[in-house]
Protein backbone atom coordinates (compact mmCIF):
# COMPACT_ATOMS: atom_id res chain seq x y z
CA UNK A 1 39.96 69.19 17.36
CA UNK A 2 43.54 70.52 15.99
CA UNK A 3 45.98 69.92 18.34
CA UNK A 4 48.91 72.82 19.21
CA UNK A 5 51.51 70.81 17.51
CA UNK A 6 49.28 70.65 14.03
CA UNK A 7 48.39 74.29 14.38
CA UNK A 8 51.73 75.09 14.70
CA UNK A 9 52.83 73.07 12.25
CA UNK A 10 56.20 72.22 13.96
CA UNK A 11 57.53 68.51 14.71
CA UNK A 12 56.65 66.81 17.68
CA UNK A 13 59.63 66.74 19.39
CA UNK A 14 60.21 70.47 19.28
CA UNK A 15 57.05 70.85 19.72
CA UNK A 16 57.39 69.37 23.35
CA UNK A 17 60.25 70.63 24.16
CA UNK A 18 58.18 74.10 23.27
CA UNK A 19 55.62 72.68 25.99
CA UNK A 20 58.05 71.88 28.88
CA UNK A 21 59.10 75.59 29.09
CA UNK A 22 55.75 77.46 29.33
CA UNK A 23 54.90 74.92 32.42
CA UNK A 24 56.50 77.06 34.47
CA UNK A 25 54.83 80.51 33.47
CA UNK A 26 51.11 78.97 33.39
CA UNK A 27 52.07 77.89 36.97
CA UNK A 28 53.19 81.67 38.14
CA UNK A 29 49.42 83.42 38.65
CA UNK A 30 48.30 80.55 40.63
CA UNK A 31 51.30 80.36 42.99
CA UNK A 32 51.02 84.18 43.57
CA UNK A 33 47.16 83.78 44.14
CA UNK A 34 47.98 81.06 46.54
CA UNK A 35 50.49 83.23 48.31
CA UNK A 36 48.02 85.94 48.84
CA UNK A 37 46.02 84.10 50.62
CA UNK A 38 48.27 83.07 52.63
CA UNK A 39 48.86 86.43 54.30
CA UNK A 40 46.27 87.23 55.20
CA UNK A 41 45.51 87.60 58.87
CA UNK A 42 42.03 87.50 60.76
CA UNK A 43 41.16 91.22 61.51
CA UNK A 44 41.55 91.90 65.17
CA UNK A 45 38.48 93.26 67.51
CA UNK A 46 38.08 97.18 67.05
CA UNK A 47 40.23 99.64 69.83
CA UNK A 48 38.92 99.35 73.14
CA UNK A 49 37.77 95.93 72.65
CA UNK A 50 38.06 93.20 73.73
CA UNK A 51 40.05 90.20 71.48
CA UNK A 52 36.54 88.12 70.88
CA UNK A 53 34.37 91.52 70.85
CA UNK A 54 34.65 92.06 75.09
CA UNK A 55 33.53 95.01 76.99
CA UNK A 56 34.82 98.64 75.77
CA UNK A 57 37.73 99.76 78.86
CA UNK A 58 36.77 103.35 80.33
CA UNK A 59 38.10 104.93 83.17
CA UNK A 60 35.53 106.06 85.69
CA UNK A 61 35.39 108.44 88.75
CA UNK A 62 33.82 107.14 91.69
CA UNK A 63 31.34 109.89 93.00
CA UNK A 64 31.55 111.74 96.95
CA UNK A 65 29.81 114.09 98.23
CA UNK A 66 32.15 116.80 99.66
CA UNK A 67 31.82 120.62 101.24
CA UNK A 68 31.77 123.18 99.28
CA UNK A 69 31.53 126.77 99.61
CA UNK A 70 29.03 128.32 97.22
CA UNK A 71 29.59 132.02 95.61
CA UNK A 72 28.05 134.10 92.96
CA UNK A 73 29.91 137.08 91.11
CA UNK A 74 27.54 139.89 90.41
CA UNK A 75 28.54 142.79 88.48
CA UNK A 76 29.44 146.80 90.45
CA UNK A 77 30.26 150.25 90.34
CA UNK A 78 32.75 151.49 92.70
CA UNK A 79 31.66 154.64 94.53
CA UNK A 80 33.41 157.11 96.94
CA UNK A 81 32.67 156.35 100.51
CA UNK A 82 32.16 160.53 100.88
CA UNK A 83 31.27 162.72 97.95
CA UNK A 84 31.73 166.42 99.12
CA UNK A 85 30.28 169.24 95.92
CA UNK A 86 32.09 172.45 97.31
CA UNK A 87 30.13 174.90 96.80
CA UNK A 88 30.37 179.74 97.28
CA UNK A 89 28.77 180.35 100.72
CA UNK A 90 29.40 184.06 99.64
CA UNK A 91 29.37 186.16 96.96
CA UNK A 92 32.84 187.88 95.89
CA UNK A 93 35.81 187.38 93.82
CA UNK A 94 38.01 184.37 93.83
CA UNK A 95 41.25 185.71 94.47
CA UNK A 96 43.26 182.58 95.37
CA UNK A 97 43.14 178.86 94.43
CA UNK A 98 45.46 177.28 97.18
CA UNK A 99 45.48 173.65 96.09
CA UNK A 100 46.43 171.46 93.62
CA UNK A 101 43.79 169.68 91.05
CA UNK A 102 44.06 165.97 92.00
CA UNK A 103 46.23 165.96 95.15
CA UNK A 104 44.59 164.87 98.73
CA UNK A 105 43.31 167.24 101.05
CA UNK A 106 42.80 167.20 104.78
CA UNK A 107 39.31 168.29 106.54
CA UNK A 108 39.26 172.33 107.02
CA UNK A 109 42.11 172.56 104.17
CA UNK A 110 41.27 176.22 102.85
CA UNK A 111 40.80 175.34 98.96
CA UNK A 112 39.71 179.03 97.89
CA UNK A 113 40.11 182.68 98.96
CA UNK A 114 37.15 184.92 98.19
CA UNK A 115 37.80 188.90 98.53
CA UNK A 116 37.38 189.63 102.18
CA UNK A 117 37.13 193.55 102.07
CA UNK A 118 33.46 193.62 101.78
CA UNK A 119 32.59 191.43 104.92
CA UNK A 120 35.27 192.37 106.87
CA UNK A 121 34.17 195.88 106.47
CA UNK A 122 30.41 194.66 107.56
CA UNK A 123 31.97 192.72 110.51
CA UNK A 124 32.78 196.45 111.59
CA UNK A 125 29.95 198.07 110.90
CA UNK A 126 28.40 195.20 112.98
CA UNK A 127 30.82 195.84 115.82
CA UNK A 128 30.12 199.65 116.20
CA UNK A 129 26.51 199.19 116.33
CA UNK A 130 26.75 196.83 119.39
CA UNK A 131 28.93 199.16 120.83
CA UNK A 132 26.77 202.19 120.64
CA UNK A 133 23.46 199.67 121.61
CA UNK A 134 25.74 198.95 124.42
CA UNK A 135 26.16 202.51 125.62
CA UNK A 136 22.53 203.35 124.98
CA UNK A 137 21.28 201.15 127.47
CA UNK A 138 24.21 201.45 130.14
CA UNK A 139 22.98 205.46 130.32
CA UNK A 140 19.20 203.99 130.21
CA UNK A 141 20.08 201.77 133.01
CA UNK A 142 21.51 204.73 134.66
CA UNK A 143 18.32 207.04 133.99
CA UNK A 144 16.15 204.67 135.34
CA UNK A 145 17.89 204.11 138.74
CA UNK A 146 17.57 208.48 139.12
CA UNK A 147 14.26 207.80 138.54
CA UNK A 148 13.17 205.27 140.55
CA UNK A 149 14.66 207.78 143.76
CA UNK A 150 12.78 210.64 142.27
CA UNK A 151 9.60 208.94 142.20
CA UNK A 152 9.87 207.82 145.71
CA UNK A 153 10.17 211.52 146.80
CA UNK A 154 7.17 212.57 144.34
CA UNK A 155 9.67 214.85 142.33
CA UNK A 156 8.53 213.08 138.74
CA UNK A 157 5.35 210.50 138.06
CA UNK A 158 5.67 207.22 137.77
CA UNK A 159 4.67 207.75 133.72
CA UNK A 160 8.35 209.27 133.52
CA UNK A 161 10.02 205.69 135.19
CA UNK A 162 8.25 203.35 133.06
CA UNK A 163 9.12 205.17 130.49
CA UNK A 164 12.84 205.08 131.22
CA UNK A 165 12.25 201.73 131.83
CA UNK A 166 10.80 201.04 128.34
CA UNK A 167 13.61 202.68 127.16
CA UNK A 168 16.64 200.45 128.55
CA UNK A 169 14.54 197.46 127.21
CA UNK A 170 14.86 198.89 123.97
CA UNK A 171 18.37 199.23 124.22
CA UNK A 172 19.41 195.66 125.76
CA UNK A 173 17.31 194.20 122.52
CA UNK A 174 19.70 196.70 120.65
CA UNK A 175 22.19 194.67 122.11
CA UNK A 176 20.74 191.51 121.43
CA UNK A 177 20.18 192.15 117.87
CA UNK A 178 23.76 193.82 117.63
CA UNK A 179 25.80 190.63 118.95
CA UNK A 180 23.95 188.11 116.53
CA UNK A 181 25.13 190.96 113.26
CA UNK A 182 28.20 190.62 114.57
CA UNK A 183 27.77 186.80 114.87
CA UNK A 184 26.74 186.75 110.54
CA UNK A 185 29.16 189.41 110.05
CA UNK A 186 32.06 186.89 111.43
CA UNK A 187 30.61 183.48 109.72
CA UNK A 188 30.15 185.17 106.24
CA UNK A 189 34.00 186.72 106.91
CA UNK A 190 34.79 182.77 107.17
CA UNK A 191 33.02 181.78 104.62
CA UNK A 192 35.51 184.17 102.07
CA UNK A 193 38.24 181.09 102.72
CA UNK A 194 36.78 177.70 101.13
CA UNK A 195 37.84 175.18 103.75
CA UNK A 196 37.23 171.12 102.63
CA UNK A 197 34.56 169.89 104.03
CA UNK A 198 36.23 166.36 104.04
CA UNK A 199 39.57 164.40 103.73
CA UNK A 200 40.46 162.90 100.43
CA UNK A 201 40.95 163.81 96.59
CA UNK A 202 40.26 167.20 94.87
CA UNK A 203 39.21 167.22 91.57
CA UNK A 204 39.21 170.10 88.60
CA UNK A 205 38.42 173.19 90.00
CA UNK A 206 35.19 174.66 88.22
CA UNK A 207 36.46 178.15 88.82
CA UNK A 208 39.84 180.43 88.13
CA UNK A 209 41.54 182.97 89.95
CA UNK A 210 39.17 186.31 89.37
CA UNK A 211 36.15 184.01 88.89
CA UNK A 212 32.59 185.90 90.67
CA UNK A 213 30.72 183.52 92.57
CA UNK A 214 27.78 183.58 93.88
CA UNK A 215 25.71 182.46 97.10
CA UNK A 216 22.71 182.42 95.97
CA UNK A 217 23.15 180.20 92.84
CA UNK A 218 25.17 177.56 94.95
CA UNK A 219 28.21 177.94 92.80
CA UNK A 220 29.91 174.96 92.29
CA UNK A 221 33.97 175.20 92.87
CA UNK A 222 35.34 171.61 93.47
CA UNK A 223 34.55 168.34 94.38
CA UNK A 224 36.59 166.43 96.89
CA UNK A 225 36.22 162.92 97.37
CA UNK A 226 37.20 160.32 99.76
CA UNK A 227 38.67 156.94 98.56
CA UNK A 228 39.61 155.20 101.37
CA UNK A 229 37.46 153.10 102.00
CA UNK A 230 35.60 152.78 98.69
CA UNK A 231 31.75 151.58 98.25
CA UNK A 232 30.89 148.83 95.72
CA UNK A 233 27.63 148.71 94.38
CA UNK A 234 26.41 145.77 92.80
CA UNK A 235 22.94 144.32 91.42
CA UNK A 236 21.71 140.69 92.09
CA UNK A 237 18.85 138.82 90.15
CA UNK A 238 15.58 139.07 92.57
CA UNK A 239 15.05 135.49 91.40
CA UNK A 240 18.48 134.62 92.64
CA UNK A 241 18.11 136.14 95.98
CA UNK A 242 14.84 134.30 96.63
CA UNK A 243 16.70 131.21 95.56
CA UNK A 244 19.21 131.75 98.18
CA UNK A 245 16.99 132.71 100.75
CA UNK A 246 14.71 129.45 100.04
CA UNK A 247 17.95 127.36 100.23
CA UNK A 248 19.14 128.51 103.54
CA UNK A 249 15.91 128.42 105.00
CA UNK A 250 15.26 124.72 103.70
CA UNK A 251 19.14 123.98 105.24
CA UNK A 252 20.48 123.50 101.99
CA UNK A 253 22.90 125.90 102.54
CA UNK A 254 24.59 127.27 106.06
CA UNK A 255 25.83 130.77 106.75
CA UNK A 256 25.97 131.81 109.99
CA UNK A 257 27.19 135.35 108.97
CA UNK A 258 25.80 135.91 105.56
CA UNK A 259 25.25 139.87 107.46
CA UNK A 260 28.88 140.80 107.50
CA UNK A 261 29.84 138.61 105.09
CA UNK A 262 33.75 138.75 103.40
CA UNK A 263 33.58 139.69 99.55
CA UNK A 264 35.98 139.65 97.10
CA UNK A 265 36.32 142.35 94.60
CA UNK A 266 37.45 141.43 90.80
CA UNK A 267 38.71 143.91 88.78
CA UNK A 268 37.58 144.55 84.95
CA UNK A 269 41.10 142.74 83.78
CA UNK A 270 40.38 140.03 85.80
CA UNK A 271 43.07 140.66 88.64
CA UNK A 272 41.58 140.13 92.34
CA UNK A 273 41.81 143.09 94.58
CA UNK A 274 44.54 142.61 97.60
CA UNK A 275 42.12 143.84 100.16
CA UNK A 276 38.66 141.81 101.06
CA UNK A 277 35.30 143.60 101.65
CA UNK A 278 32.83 143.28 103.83
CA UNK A 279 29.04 143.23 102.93
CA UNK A 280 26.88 146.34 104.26
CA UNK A 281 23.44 145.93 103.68
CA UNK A 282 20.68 144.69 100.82
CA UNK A 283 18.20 147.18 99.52
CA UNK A 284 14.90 147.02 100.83
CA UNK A 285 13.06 147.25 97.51
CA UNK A 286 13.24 145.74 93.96
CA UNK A 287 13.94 147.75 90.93
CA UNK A 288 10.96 147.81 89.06
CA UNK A 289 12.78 147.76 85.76
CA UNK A 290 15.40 145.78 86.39
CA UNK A 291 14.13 143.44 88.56
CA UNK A 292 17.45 143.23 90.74
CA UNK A 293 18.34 144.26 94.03
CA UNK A 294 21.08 146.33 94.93
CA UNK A 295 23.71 145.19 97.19
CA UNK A 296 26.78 147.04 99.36
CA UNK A 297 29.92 145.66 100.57
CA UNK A 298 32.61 147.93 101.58
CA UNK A 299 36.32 147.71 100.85
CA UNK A 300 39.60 149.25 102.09
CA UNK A 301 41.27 151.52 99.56
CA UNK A 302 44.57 152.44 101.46
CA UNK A 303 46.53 153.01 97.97
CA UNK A 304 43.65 154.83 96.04
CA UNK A 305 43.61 152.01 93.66
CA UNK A 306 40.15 151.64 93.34
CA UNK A 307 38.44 155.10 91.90
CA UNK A 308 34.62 156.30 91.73
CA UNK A 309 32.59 154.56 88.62
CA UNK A 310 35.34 151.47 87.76
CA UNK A 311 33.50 148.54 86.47
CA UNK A 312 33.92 145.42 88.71
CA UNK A 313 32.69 142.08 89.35
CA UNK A 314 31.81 141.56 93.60
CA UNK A 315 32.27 137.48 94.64
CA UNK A 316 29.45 137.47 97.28
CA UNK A 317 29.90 134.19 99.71
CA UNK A 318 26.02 132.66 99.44
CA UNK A 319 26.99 129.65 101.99
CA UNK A 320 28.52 126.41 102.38
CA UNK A 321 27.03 123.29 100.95
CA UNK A 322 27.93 120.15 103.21
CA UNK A 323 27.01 117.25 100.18
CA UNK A 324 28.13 118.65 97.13
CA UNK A 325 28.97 116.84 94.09
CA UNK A 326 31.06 117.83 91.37
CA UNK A 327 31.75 115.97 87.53
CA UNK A 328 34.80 117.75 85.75
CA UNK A 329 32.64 119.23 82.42
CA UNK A 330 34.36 117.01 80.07
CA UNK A 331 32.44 114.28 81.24
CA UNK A 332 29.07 116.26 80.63
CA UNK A 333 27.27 116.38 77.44
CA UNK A 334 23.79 118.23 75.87
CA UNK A 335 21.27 115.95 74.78
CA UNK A 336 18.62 117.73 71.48
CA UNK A 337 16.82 118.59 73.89
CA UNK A 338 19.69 121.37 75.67
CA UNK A 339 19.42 118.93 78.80
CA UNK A 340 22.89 117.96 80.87
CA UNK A 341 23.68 114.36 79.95
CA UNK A 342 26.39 111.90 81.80
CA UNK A 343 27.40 108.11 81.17
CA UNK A 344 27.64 105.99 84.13
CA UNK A 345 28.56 102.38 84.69
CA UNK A 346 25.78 100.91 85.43
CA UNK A 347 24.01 97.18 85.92
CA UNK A 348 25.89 94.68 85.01
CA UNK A 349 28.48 96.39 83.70
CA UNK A 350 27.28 98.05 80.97
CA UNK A 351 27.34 101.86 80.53
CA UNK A 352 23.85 104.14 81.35
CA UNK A 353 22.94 107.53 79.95
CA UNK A 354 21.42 109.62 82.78
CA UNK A 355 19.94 113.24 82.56
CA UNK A 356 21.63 115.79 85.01
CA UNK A 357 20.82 118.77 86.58
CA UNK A 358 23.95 120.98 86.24
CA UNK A 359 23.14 124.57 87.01
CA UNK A 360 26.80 126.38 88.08
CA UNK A 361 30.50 125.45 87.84
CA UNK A 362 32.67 124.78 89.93
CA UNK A 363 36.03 126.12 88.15
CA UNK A 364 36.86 123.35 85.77
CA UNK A 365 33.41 121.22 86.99
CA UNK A 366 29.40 121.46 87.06
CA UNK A 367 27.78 121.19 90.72
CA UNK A 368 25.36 118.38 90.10
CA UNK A 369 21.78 118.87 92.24
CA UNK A 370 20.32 115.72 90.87
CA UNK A 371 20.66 112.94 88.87
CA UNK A 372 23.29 111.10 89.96
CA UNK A 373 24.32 110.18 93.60
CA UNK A 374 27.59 109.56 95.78
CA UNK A 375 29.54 106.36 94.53
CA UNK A 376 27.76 106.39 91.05
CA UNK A 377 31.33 105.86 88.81
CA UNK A 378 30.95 108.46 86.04
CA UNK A 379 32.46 107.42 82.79
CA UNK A 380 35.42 110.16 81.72
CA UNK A 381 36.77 109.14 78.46
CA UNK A 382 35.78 106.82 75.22
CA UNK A 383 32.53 108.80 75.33
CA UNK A 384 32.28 109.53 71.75
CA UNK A 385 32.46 105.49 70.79
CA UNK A 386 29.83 104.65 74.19
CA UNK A 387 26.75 103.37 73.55
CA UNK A 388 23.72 103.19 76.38
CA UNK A 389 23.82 99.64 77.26
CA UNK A 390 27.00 98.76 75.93
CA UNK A 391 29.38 96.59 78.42
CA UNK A 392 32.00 98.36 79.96
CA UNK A 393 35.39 97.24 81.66
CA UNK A 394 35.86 100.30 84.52
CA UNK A 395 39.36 101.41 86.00
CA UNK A 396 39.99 104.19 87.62
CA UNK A 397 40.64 107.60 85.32
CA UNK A 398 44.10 109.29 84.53
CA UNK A 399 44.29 112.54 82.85
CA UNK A 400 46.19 111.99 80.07
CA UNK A 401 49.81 112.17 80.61
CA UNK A 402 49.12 111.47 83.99
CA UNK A 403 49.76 108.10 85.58
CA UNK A 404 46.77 105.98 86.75
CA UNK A 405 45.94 106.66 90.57
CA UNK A 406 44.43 104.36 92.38
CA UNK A 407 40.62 104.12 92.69
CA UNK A 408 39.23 106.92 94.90
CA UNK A 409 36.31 109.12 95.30
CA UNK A 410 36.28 112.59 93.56
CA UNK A 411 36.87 114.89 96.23
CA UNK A 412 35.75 118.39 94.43
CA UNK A 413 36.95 121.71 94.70
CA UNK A 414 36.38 123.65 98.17
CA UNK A 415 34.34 126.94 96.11
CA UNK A 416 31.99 127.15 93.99
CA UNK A 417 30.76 129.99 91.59
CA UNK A 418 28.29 131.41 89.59
């Protein structure tokens, strides 16, 4: 083999002194392949871990049952408590209009004017004809007392008295009949002024100055309404109102006066009305089409600021529940199958998947009716990374930000709607 010094053709002492001054290059790569591995370190166990692979930490809450008080928001008209349609009673010209569209009216307020003339001359005519029915049968009376003397002396037959009896008979029904024209004479005389047949608001007058109405078309003039208190209308599920009434007869729920129950009345921008209600009555009968039910509750409207057809949302109290329990919905998940899904800690340590039933909320939590029991610890964070069987190391949840409380039940929320 040719050795570097003969290939190189140089003499041996330079060539070794060419020798002694690589060394130190060859010798670079393998320190710097001997410094990286050097640093580096053993990987550390993932977050949440433990330093040899321990348990994953999670906060938990500790389940307890707690009282609640169950409602259910179902959706309303308002309505006016009195809906008056004022209608002509008469026929005539509308010679005044003596309100103002929109303004509140008092009971026996005198809204129109029709032209009296015509009825107040009938009212007249009425009155004369009683008066001569009343002088008929004042000289009949008379006649027949000069008769009854003559016929007891034989100067006329008794044909002529019962005759002149007949004849004042006549005239008292003349009398009769004359008081009750003079009666519909006066009434149709009222009805030319348009009185209100209830307090409250007055709407747009159907009908102008010099308008002809008529009686026996039932002429429409005004409506007048009253506001205070209002009516509130609202439809519940049939299904939900057997639910309720199989709960409170099984004892699941108490409400000892579900009849005159308070409800609270939402408005359509979401604002609660500042006065309470107070339910009515149920209807007797389902809607066929709708399957629902229709429900009253009545509410105070001193300030008109509820009016006739608003949209609104009624919160209906359906009872208290005495053992509630209540998982903020964080903690909750769907499973493929659309079913409520939970982690607890459970044997040993080591986190369980259980199946929920989770049918209304609670504001910011699900009401739980089975599934999991009071002091099961529910699992509230880390649930992304959890794993059914996986070990756990439990303390007690903080919201984040917040700093961690002692261990303690979950005491709830104190309503609960649907």
């Amino acid at each position: 083999m040719t050795s570097p010094k003969r290939a190189l053709n140089l003499p041996q002492d330079t060539a070794g002194r060419l020798l002694r001054s690589w060394q130190p290059l060859l010798l670079l790569p393998m320190l710097a392949l001997s410094l990286t591995g050097c640093g580096k370190k053993p990987a550390g166990p993932p977050a949440g871990m433990g330093m040899m692979g321990g348990p994953m930490e999670v906060g938990v809450l500790t389940l307890a049952a707690t009282p609640i008080t169950l409602t259910q928001d179902l959706p309303g008209r308002t309505s006016a408590f009195r809906v008056a349609e004022v209608r002509a009673r008469v026929n005539g010209i509308v010679l005044k209009r003596l309100f103002n569209e929109g303004s509140d009216v008092k009971e026996g307020d005198v809204l129109y004017e029709i032209d009296p003339a015509p009825y107040q001359a009938e009212l007249d005519r009425a009155i004369g004809a009683l008066a001569r029915s009343e002088a008929n049968a004042e000289a009949a009376r008379i006649k027949e007392e000069r008769y009854k003397h003559l016929v007891s002396t034989k100067a006329i037959s008794q044909q002529e008295l019962d005759d002149a009896t007949a004849s004042l008979h006549a005239f008292e029904a003349d009398i009769i009949s004359g008081k009750a024209a003079v009666q519909a004479a006066k009434i149709n005389l009222g009805y030319t002024k348009v009185t209100s047949p209830v307090s409250g608001r007055v709407g747009i007058s159907q009908v102008t100055e010099g308008a002809y109405v008529q009686a026996g078309t039932a002429t429409l003039l005004v409506t007048v309404q009253q506001l205070d208190p209002m009516y509130v209308d609202v439809t519940q599920s049939s299904n939900d109102l057997m639910r309720l009434k199989k709960a409170l007869a099984a004892g699941e729920l108490s409400n000892e006066k579900q009849a005159h129950a308070k409800v609270e009345l939402l408005l359509d921008d979401g604002e609660v009305h500042k006065q309470q209600g107070t339910l009515q009555f149920s209807d007797i009968s389902v809607n066929p089409s709708t399957s629902s039910v229709t429900v009253r509750a009545i509410f105070p409207n001193p300030k008109a600021e509820l009016l006739p057809g608003m949209f609104v949302r009624a919160r209906l109290v359906e009872g208290r529940k005495t053992d509630a329990l209540l998982v903020p919905q964080f903690a909750v998940s769907r499973n493929s199958k659309g079913e409520a899904t939970a982690f607890v800690v459970g044997a040993e340590d080591k986190a369980e998947i259980r199946v929920l039933a989770a049918d209304r909320t609670v504001g910011n939590q699900w009401l739980i009716t089975s599934g999991l029991k009071s002091g099961d610890r529910v699992i509230m964070n880390n649930l992304q990374k959890l794993r059914p069987g996986a070990p756990v190391k439990s303390v007690p949840y903080a919201p984040p930000g917040a700093p961690a409380p002692a261990a303690k039940p979950n005491t709830g929320a104190n309503t609960a709607s649907r």
